[in-house]
N, C-alpha and C. Protein backbone atom coordinates (compact mmCIF):
# COMPACT_ATOMS: atom_id res chain seq x y z
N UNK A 1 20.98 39.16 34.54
CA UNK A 1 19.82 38.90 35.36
C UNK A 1 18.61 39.61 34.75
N UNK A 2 17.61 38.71 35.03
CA UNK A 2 16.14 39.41 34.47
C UNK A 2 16.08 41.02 34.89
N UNK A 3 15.60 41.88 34.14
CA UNK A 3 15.30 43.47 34.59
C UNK A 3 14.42 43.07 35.98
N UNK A 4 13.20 42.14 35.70
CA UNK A 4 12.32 42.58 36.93
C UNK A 4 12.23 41.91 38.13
N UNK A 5 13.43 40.50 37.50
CA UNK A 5 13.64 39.61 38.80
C UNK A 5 14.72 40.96 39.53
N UNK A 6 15.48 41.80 39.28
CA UNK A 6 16.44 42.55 39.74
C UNK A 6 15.45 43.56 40.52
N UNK A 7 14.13 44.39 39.50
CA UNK A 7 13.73 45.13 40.22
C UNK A 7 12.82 44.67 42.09
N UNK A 8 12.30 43.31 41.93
CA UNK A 8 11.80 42.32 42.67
C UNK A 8 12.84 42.57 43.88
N UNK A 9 14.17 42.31 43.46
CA UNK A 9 15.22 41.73 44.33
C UNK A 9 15.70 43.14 45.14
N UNK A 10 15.50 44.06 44.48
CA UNK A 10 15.62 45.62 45.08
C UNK A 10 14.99 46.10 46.01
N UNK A 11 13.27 45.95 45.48
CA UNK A 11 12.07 45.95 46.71
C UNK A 11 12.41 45.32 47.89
N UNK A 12 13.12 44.16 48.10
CA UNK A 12 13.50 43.44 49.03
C UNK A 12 14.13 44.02 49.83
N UNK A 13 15.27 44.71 48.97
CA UNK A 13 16.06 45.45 50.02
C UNK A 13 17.44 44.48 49.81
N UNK A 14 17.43 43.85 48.96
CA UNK A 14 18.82 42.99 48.36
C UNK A 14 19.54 43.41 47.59
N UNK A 15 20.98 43.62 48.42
CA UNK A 15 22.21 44.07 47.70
C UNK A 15 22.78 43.22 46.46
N UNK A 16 23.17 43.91 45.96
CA UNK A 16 24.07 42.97 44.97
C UNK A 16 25.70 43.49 44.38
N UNK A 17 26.49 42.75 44.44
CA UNK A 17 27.52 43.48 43.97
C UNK A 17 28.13 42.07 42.96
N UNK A 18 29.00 43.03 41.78
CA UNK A 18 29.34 42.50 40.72
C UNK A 18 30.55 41.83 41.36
N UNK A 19 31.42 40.89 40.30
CA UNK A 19 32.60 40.32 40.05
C UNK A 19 33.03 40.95 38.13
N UNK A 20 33.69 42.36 38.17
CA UNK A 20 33.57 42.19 36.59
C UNK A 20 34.63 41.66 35.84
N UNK A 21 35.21 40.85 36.48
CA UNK A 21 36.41 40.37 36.40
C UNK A 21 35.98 38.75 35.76
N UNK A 22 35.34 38.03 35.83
CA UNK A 22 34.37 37.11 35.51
C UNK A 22 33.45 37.42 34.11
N UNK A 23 33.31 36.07 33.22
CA UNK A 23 32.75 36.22 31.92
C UNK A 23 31.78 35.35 31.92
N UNK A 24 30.41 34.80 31.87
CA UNK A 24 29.42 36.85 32.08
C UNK A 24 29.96 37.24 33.37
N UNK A 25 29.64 38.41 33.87
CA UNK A 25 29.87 39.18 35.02
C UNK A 25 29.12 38.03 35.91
N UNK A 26 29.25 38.22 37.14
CA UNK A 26 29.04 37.32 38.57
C UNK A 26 28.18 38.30 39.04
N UNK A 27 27.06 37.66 39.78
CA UNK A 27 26.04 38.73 40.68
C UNK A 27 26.29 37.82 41.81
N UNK A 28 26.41 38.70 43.37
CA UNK A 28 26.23 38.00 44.45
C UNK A 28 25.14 38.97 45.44
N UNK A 29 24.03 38.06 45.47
CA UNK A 29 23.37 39.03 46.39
C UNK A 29 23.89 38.51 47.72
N UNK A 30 23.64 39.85 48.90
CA UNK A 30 23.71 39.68 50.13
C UNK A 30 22.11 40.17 51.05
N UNK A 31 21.75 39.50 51.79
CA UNK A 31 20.47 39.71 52.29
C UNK A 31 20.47 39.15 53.61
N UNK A 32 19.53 39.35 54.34
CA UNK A 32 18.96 38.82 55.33
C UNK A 32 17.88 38.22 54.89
N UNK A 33 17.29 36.67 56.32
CA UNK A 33 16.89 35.82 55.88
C UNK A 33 14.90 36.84 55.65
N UNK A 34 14.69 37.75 56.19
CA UNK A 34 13.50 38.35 55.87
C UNK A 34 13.24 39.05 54.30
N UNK A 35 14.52 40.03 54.58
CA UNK A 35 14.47 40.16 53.30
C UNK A 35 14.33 38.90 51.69
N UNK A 36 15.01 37.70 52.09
CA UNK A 36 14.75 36.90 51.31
C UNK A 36 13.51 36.23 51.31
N UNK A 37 12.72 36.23 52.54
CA UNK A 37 11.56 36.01 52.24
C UNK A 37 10.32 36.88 51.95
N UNK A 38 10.65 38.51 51.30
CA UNK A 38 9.90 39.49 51.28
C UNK A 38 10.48 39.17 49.44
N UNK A 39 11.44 38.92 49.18
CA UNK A 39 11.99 38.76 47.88
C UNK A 39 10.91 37.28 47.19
N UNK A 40 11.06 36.42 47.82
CA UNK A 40 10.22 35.46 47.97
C UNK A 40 8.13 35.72 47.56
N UNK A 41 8.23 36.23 48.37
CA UNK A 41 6.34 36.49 48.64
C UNK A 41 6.36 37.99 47.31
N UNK A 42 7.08 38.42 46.90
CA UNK A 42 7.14 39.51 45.50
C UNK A 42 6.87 38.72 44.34
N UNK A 43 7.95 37.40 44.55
CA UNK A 43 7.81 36.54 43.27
C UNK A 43 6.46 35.68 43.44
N UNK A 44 5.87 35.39 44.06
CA UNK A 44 4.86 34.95 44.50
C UNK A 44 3.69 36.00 43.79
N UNK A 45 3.68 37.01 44.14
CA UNK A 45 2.49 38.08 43.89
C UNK A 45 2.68 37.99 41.92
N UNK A 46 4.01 38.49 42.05
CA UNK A 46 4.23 38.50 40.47
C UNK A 46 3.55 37.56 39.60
N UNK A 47 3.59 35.80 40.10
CA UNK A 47 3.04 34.80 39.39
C UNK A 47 1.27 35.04 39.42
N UNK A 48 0.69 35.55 40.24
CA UNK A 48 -0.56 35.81 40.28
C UNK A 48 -0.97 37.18 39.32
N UNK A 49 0.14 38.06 39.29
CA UNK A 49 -0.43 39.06 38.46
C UNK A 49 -0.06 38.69 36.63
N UNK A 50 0.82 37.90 36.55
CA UNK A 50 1.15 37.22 35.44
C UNK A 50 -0.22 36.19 34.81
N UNK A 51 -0.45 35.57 36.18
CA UNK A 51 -1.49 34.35 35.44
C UNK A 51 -2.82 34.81 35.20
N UNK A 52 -2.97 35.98 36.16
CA UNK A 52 -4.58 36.75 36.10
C UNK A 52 -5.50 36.35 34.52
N UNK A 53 -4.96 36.76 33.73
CA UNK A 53 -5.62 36.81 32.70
C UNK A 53 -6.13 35.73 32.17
N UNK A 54 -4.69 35.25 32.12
CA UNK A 54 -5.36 33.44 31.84
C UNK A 54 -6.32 32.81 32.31
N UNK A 55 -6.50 33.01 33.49
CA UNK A 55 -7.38 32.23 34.65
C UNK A 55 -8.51 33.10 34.88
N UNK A 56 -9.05 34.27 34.08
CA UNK A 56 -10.20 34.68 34.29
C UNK A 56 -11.34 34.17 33.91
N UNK A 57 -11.01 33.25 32.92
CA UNK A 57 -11.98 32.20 32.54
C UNK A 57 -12.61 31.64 33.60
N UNK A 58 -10.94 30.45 33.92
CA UNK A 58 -11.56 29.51 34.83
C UNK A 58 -12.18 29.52 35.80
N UNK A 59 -11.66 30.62 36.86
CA UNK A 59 -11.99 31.08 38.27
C UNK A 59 -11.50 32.24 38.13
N UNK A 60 -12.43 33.03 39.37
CA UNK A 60 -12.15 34.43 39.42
C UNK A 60 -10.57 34.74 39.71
N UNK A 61 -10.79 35.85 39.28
CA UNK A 61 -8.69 36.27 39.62
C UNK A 61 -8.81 36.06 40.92
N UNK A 62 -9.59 36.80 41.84
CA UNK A 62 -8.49 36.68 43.53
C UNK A 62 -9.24 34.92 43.99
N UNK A 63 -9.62 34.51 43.32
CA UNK A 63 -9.78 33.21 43.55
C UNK A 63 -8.07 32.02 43.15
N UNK A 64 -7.96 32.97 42.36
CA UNK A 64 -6.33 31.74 41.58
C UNK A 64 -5.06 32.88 42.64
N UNK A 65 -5.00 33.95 42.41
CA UNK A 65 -4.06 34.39 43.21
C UNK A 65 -4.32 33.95 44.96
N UNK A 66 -5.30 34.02 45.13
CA UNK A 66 -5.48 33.29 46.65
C UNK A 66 -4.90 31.69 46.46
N UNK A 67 -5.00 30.95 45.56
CA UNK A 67 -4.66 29.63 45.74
C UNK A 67 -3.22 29.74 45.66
N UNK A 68 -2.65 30.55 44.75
CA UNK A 68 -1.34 30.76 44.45
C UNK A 68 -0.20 31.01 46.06
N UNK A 69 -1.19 32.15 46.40
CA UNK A 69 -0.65 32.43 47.94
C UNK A 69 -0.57 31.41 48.76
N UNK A 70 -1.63 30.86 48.77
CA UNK A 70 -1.95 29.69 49.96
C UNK A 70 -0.63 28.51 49.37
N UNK A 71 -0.52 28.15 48.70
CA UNK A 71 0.50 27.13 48.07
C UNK A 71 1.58 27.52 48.35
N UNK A 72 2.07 28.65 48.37
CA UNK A 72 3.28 29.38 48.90
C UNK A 72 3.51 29.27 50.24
N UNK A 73 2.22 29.71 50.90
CA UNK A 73 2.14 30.26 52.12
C UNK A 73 2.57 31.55 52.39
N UNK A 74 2.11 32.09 51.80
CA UNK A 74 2.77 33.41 51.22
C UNK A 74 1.43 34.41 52.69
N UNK A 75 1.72 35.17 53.55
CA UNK A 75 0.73 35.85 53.80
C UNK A 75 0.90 37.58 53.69
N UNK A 76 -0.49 38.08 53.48
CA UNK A 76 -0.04 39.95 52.79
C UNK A 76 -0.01 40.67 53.96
């Protein structure tokens, strides 16, 4: 699993436990449905702090991360 999709999935408050018995290893997260949507609205923020740069051209940053949110429905 990605390092920061894992660290993302942590903030959440999402467990995970291995299978190491399995080749690659097995991840199973366990969560509640909030926590999956706090896991959710992280990956959300992430794509806005990822695209910032790019899009400083086009439109202001909290102009593209606001659209980003709103498309989600993501609220802070």
């Amino acid at each position: 699993m990605n390092e920061r999709i894992r660290q993302l999935a942590e903030k959440a408050n999402i467990e995970f436990t291995y299978d190491p018995t399995e080749t690659p290893v097995r991840a199973f997260a366990e969560c509640w449905e909030d926590e999956l949507e706090k896991f959710a609205q992280l990956i959300v923020q992430e794509c806005g702090v990822a695209l910032s740069p790019m899009l400083r051209d086009m439109i202001s940053r909290g102009q593209a991360y606001d659209l980003i949110k709103q498309h989600f429905g993501v609220e802070e």
